[in-house]
Protein backbone atom coordinates (compact mmCIF):
# COMPACT_ATOMS: atom_id res chain seq x y z
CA UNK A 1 8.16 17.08 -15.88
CA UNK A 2 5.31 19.66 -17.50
CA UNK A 3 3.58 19.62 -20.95
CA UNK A 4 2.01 22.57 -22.01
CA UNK A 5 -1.53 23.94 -20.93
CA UNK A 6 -0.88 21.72 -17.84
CA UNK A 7 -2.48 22.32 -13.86
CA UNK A 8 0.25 22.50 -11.84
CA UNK A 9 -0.12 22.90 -7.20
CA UNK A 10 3.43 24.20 -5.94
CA UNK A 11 3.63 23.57 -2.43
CA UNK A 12 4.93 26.75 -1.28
CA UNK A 13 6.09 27.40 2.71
CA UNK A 14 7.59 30.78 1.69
CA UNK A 15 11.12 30.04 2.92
CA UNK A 16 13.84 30.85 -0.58
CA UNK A 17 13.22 27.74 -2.39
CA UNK A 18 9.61 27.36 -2.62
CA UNK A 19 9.29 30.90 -3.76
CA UNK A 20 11.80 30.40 -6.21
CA UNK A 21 10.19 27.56 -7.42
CA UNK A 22 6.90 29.73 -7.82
CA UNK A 23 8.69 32.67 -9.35
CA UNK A 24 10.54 29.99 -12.19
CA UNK A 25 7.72 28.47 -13.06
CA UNK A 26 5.67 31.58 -13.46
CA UNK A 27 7.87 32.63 -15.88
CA UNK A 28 7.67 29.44 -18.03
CA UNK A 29 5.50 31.87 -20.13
CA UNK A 30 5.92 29.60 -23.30
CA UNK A 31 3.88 26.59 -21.23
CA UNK A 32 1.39 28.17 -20.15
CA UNK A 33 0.78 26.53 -16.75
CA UNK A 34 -2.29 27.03 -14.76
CA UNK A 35 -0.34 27.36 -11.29
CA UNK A 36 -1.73 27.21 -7.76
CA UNK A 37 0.32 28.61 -4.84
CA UNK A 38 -0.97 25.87 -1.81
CA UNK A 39 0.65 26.69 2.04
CA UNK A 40 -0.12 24.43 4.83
CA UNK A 41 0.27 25.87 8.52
CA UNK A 42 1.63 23.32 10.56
CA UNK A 43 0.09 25.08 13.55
CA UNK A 44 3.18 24.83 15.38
CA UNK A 45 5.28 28.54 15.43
CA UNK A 46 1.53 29.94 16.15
CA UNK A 47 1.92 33.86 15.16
CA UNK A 48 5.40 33.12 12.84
CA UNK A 49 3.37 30.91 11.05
CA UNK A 50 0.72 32.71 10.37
CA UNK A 51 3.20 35.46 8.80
CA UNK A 52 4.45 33.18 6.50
CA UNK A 53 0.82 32.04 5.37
CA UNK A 54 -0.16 35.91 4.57
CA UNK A 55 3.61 36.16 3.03
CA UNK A 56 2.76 32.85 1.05
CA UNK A 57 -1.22 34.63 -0.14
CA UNK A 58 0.62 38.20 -0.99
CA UNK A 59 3.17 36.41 -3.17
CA UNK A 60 1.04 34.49 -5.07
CA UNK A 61 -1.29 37.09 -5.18
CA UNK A 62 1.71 39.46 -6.67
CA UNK A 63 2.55 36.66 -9.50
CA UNK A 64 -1.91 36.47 -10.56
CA UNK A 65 -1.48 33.28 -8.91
CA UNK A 66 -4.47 31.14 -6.89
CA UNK A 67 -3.90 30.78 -3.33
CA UNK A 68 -5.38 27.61 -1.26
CA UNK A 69 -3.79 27.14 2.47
CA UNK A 70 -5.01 25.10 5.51
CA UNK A 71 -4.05 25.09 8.83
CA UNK A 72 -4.02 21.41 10.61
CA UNK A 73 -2.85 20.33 14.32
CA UNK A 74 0.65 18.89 13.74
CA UNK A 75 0.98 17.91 17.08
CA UNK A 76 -2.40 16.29 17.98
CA UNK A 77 -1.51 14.09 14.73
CA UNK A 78 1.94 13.23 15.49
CA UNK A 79 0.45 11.67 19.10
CA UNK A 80 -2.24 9.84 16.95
CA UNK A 81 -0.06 8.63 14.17
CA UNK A 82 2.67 7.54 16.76
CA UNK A 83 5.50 9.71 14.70
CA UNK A 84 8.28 11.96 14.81
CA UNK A 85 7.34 15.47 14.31
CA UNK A 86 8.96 15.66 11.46
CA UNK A 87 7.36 12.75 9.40
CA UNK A 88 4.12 13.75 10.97
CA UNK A 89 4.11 16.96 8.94
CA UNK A 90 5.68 16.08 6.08
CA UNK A 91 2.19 13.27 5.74
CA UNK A 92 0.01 16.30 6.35
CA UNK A 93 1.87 18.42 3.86
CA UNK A 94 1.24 15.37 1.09
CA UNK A 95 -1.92 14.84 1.98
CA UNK A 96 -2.97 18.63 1.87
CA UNK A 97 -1.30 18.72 -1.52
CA UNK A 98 -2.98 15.88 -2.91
CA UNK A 99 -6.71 17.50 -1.69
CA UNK A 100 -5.61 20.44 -3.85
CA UNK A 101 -4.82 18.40 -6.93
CA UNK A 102 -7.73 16.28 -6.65
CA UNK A 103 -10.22 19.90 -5.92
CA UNK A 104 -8.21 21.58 -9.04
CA UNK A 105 -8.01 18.80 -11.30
CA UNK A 106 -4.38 19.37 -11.26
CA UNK A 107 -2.18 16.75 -12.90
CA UNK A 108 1.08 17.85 -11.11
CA UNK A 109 2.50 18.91 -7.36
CA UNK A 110 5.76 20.53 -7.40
CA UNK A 111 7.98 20.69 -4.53
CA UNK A 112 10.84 22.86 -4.60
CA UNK A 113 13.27 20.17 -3.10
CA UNK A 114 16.96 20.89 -3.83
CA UNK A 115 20.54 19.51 -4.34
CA UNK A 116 20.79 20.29 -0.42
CA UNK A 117 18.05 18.69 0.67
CA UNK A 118 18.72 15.16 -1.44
CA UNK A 119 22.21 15.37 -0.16
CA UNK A 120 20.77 15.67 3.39
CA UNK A 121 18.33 12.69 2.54
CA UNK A 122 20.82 10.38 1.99
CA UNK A 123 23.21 11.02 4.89
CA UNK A 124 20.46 10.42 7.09
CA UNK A 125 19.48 7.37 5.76
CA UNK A 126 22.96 5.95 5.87
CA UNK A 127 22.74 6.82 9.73
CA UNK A 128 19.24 5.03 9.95
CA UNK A 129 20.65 1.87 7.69
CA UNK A 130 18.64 2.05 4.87
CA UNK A 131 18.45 -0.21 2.00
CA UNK A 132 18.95 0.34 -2.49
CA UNK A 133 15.61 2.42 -2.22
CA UNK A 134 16.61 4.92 0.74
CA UNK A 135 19.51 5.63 -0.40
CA UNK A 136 17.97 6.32 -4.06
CA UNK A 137 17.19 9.87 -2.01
CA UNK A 138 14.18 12.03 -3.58
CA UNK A 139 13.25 11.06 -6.99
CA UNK A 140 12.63 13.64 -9.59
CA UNK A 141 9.19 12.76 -10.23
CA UNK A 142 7.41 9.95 -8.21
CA UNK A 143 3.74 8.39 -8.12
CA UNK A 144 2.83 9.82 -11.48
CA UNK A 145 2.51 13.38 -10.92
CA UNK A 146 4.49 15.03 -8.10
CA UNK A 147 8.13 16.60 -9.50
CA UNK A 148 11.12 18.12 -8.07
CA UNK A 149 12.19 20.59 -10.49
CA UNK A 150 14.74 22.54 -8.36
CA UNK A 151 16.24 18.90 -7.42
CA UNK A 152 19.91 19.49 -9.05
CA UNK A 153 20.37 23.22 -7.81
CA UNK A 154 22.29 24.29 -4.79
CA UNK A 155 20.27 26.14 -2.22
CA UNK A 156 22.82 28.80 -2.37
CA UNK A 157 22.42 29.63 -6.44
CA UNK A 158 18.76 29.59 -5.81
CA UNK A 159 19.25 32.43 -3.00
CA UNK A 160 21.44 34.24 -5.65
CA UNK A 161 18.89 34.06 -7.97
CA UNK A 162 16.19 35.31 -5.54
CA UNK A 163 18.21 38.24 -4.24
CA UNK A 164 19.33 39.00 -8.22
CA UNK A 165 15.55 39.56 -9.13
CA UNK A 166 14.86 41.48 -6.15
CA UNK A 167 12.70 38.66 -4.47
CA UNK A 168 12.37 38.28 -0.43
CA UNK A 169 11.47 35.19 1.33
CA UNK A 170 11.20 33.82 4.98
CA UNK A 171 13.00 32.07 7.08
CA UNK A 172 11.23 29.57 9.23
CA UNK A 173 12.41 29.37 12.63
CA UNK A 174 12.56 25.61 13.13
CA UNK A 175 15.55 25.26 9.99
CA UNK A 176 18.02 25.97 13.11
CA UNK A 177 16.42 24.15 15.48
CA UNK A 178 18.57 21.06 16.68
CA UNK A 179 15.83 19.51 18.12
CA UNK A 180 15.51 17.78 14.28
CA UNK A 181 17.47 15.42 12.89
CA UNK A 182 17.30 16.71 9.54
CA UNK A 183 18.80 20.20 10.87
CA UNK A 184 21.79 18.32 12.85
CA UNK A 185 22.89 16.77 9.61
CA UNK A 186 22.58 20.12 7.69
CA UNK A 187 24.62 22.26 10.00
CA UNK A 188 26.63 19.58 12.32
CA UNK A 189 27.54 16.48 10.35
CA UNK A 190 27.70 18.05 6.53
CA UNK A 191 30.56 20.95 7.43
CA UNK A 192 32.61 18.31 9.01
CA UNK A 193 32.38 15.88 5.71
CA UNK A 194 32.77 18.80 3.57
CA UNK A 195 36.34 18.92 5.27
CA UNK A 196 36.86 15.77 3.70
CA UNK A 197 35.42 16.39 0.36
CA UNK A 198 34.30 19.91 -0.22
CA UNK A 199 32.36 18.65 -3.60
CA UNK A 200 30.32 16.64 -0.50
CA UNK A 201 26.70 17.33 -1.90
CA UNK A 202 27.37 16.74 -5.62
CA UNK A 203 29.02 13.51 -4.54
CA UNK A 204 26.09 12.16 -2.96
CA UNK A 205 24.05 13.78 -5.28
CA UNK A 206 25.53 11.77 -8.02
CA UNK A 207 25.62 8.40 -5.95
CA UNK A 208 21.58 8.61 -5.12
CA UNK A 209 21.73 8.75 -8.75
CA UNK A 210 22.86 6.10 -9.96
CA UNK A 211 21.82 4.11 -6.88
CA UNK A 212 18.65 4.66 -8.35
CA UNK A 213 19.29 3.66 -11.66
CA UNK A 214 19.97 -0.17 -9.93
CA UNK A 215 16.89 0.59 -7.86
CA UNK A 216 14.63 1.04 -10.87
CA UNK A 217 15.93 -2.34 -12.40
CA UNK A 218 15.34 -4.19 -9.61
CA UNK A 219 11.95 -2.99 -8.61
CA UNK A 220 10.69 -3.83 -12.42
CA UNK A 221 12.21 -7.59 -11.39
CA UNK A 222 10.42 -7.03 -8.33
CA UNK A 223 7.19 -6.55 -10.11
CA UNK A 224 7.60 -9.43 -12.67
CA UNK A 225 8.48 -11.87 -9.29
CA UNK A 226 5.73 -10.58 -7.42
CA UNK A 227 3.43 -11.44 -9.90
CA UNK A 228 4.68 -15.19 -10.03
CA UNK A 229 4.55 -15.38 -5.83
CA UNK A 230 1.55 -13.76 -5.08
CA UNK A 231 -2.27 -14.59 -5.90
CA UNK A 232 -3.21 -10.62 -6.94
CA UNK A 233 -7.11 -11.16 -6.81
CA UNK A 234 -7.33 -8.83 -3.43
CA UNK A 235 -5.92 -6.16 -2.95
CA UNK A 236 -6.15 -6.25 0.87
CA UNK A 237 -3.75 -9.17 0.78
CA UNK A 238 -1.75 -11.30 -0.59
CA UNK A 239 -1.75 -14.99 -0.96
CA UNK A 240 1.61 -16.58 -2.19
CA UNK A 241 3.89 -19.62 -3.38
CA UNK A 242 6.15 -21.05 -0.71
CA UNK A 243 7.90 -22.71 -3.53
CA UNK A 244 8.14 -19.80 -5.90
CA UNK A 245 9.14 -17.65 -3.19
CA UNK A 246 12.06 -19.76 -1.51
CA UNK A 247 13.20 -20.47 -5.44
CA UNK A 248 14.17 -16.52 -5.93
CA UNK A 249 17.29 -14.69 -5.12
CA UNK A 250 16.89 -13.36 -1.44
CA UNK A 251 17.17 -9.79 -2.53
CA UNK A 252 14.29 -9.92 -4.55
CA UNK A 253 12.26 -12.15 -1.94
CA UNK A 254 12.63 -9.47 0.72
CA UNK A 255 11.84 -6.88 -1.64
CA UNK A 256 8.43 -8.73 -2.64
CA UNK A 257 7.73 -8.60 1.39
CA UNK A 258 8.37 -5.16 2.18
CA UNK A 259 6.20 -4.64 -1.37
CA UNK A 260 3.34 -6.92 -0.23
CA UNK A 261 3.11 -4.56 3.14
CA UNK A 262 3.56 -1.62 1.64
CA UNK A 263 0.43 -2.32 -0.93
CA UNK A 264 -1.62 -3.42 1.91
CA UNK A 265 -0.76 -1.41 4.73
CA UNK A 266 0.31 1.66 2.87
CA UNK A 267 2.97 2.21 5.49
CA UNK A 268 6.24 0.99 5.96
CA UNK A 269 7.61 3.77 8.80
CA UNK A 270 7.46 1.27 11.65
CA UNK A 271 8.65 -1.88 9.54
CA UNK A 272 13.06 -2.63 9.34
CA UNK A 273 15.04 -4.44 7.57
CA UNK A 274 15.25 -6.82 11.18
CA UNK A 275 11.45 -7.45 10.48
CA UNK A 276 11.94 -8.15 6.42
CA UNK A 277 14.51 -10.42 7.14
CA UNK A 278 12.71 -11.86 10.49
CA UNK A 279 9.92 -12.65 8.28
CA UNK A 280 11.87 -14.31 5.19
CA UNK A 281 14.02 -16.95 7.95
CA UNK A 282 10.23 -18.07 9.12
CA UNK A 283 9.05 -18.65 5.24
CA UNK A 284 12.43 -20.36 4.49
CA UNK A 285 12.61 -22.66 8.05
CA UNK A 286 11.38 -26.13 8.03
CA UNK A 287 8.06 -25.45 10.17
CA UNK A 288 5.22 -26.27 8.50
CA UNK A 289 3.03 -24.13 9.76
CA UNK A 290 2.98 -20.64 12.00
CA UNK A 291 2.48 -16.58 11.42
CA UNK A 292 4.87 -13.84 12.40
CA UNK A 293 3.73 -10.55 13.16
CA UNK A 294 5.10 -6.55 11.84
CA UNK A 295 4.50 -3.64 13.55
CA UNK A 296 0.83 -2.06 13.06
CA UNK A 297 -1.12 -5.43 12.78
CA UNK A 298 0.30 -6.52 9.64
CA UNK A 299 0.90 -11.09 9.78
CA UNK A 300 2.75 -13.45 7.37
CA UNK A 301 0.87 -17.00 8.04
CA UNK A 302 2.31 -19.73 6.04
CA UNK A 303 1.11 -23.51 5.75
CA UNK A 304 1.57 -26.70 3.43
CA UNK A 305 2.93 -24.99 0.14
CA UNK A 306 1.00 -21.06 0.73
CA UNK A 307 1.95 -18.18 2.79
CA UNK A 308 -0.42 -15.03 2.95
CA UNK A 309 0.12 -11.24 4.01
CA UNK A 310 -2.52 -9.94 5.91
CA UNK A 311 -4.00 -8.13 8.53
CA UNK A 312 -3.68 -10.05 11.78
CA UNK A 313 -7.93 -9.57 12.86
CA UNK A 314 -8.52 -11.39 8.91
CA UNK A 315 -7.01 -14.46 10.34
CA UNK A 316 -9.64 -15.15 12.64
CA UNK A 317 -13.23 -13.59 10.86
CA UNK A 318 -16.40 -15.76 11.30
CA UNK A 319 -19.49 -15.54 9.52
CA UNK A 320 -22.73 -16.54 9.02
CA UNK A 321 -25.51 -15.95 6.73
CA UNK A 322 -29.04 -17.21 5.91
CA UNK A 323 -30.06 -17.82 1.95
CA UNK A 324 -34.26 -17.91 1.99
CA UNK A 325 -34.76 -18.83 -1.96
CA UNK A 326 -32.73 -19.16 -4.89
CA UNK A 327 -31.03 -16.04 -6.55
CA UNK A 328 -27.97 -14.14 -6.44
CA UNK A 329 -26.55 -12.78 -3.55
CA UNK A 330 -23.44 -11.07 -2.13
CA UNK A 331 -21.68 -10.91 0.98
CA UNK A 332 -18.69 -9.29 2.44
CA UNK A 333 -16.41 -12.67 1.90
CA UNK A 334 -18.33 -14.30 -1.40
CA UNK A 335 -21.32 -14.18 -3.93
CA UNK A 336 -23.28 -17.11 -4.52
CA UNK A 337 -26.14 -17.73 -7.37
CA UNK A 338 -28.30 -20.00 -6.87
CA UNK A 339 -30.54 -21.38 -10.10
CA UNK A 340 -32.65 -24.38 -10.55
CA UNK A 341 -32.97 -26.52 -14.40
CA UNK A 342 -33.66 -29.22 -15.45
CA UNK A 343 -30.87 -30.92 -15.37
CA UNK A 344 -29.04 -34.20 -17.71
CA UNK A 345 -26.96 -35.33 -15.14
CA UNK A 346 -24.38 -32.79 -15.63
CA UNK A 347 -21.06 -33.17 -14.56
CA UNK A 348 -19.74 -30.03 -12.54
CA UNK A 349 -17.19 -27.82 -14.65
CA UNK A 350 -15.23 -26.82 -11.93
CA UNK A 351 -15.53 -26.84 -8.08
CA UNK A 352 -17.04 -23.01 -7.55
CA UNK A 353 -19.75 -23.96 -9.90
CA UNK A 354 -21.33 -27.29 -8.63
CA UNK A 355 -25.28 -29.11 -9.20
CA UNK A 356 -27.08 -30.58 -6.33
CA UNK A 357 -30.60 -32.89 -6.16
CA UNK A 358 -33.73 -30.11 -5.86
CA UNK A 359 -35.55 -32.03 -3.32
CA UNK A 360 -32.28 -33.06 -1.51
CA UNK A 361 -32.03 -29.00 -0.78
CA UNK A 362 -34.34 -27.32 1.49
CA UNK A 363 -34.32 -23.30 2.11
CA UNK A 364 -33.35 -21.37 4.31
CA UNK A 365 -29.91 -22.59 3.43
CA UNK A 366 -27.24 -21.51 6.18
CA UNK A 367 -23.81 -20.66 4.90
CA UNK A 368 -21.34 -20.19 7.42
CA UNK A 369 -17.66 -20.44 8.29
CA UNK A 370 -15.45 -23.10 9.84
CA UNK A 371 -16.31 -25.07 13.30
CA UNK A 372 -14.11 -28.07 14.96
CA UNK A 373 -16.83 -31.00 14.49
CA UNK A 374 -18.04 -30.14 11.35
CA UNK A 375 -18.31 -33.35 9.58
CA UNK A 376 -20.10 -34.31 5.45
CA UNK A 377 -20.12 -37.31 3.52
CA UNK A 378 -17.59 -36.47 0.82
CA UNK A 379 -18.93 -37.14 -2.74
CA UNK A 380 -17.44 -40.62 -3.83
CA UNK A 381 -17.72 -41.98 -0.40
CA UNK A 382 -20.32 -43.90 1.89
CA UNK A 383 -18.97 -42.73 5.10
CA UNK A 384 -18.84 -39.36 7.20
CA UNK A 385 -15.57 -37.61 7.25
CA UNK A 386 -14.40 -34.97 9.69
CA UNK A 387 -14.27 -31.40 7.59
CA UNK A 388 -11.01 -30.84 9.76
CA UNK A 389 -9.44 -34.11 8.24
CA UNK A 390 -10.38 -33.41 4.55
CA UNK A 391 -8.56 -29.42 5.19
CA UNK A 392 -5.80 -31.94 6.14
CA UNK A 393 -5.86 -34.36 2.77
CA UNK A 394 -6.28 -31.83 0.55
CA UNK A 395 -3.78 -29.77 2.36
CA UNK A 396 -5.28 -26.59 2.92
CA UNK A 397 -3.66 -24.16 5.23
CA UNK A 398 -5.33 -23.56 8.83
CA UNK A 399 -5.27 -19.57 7.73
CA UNK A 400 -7.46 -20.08 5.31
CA UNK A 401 -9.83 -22.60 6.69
CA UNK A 402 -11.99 -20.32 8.35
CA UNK A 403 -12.37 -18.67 5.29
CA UNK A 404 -14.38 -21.61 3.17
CA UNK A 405 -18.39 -21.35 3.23
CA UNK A 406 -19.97 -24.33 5.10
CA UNK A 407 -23.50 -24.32 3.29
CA UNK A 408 -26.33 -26.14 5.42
CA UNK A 409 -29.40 -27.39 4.29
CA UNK A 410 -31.56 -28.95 7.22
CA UNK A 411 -28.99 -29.32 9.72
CA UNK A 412 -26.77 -31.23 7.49
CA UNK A 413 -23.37 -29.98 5.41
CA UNK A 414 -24.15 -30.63 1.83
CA UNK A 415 -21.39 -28.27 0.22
CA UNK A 416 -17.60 -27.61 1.47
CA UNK A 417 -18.04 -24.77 -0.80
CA UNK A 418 -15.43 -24.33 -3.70
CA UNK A 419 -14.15 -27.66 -2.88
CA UNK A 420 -16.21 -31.17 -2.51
CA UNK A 421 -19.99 -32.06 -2.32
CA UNK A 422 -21.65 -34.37 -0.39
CA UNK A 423 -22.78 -37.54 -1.93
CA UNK A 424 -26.14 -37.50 -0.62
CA UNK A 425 -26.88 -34.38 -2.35
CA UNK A 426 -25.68 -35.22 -5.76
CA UNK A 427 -27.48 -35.71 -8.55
CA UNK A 428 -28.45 -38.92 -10.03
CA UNK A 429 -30.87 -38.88 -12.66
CA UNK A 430 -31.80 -37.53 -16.13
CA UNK A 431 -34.06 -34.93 -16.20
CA UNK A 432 -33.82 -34.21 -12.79
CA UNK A 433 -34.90 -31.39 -11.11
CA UNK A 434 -31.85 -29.60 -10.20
CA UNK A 435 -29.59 -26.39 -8.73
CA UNK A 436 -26.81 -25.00 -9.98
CA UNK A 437 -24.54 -23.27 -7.97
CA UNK A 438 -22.19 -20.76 -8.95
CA UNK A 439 -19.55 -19.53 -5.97
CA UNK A 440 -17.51 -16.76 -6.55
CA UNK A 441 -14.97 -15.85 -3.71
CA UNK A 442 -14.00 -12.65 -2.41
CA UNK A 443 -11.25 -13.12 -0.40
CA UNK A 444 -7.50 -15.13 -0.69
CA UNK A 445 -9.47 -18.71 -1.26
């Protein structure tokens, strides 16, 4: 968990086992850790809090330790955010830790979780019917840098080992309150199992264990099948296989959903298992076409042999932009450079980078998305064909039509950008004056 020399933030609330995690690691003498006490006041137990946040400063201050604190408006963000309290201040506690690390430098967080609390963890997510991952409890270490060193210790050998050195601590008031789920497990729902199995919290202890241990070979699978599904070149969605996704095991599939989600969103509190598996029955039924929609905004839109994860405002975006002379320019959705030669007939080496007749182009050039009427001569052809009816041959999903540049040159399609020409505008000479095109897209096209 900790090399030598190394910047380490240890959220401390001053209740036994933060301070004991402060007071261990102090000691760690032959490391030599750069440590940073950091308390965050919920604002919630007003004048009780603000004890524990001068207990927090005089006990770092007693070890030669840096303080940082911050006080934030629990409440007010558990109304905006839509949460429970208690999830609302655990995000604020994460997020104030990880404005310490990144002010600090610091390349760790420490969080004085213990055997207790994982055992805790995983009852209530049995109750709540989580999956392999929830019921993995609290990792040691997760995202890189944040570590649980007191994670196989008993809350009560920690107290013991407080009260041997002669340390105090606080108790915050709302550890007894019922009102918390978290607190009904601990003093309810644990003494009654206990009567079953008094070895209750190494038990579960041991089964998050190796529950992870299955959930860290399945999420590398995960990874390597994500990789084959999904079209990675955005990160604020994801484009995907129907066919590679219907072809993998369905425990994997719904774990590459709830993945895809999770990298976009960043949030998968208001997402179930009912909504994973929802969403897997619509990529696997015979309809052709359609979207289903998660909590928070979040769409799956499938179509001919693609599916994408998205936000559900992307599916719809229009734009329109005006190009005055050649060059290269970007926009939000693609970049485009424009560049005229003198061209030997060339022959186009792929569709995103295309040649047109100089004097069959006029500027300004519009460049715009998607309407129902748009019609162009496709190269090849000596007739007008509806753009709607060549999205259809070529079988390109409605969720992505909106998303192709039309470029415009005196009223007139010439392009179907990334995909077909028109005829008209091709070039059929030697040593013709010509423009190359070169379209590179931003988006899941």
């Amino acid at each position: 968990m900790l090399s030598s020399g190394e910047k380490v933030v240890v959220g401390v609330s001053g209740g036994a086992d933060s301070i004991a995690l402060l007071h261990i690691l102090s000691e760690l003498k032959d490391l030599n850790l750069d440590i940073t006490a950091a308390h965050l006041n919920h604002g919630i137990r007003a004048e009780a809090a603000e004890r524990d946040s001068e207990f927090v400063e005089r006990a770092a201050t007693d070890l030669g330790l840096r303080y940082e604190h911050k006080k934030v408006d629990t409440l007010a963000y558990k109304e905006e955010k839509k949460l429970s309290l208690e999830d609302a201040a655990r995000e604020l506690r994460y997020e104030f830790f990880d404005e310490v690390r990144e002010k600090l430098g610091a390349s760790k967080v420490a969080t004085a979780h213990t055997k207790d609390d994982q055992a805790e963890t995983v009852l209530m997510r049995l109750l709540r019917g989580s999956g392999l991952r929830g019921l993995s409890g609290i990792p040691p270490v997760s995202r890189g840098y944040l570590i649980r060193p007191l994670l196989y210790f008993n809350r009560s050998e920690i107290e013991e080992y407080l009260q041997s050195k002669g340390v105090e601590w606080v108790e915050d008031s709302t550890n007894t309150s019922l009102e918390f789920l978290r607190n009904r497990v601990r003093q309810e729902l644990i003494p009654v199992l206990t009567e079953y199995n008094p070895q209750l919290t190494d038990t579960l202890t041991r089964t998050a264990d190796i529950l992870r241990s299955y959930e860290e070979f399945i999420s590398a699978e995960v990874e390597k099948l994500f990789k084959e599904i999904f079209d990675e070149n955005s990160k604020r969605e994801f484009l995907g296989s129907l066919d590679a996704f219907r072809n993998s095991p369905r425990s994997l599939r719904l774990s590459c959903l709830r993945l895809a989600i999770e990298r976009m969103s960043k949030n998968l509190n208001a997402v179930s298992y009912t909504h994973v598996t929802a969403a897997d029955d619509f990529l696997l039924s015979d309809s052709t076409s359609g979207e289903i929609e998660f909590p928070g905004g979040t769409v799956i839109a499938k179509g001919y042999d693609k599916f994408l994860v998205t936000e559900k405002s992307r599916l719809s975006d229009e734009f329109s932009y005006v190009i005055d002379s050649p060059g290269k320019l970007s926009f939000p959705e693609f970049e485009v450079e424009i560049e005229p030669i003198i061209s030997d007939t060339p022959a186009s080496r792929d569709e995103k980078t295309v040649y047109f007749s100089a004097h069959s182009i006029e500027f300004p050039i519009q460049v715009r998305s998607f309407k129902p009427g748009d019609k162009f001569m496709p190269l090849g052809m000596n007739k007008f064909k509806k753009v709607q009816d060549y999205f259809t041959d070529v079988k390109l999903p409605r969720f992505l039509r909106c998303r192709v540049p039309i470029f415009i040159t005196k009223g007139e399609i010439f392009w179907i950008g990334g995909m077909r020409i028109d005829e008209r505008v091709k070039v059929k000479e030697p040593r013709q004056n010509t423009l190359i095109f070169k379209l590179v897209m931003k988006n899941s096209f």
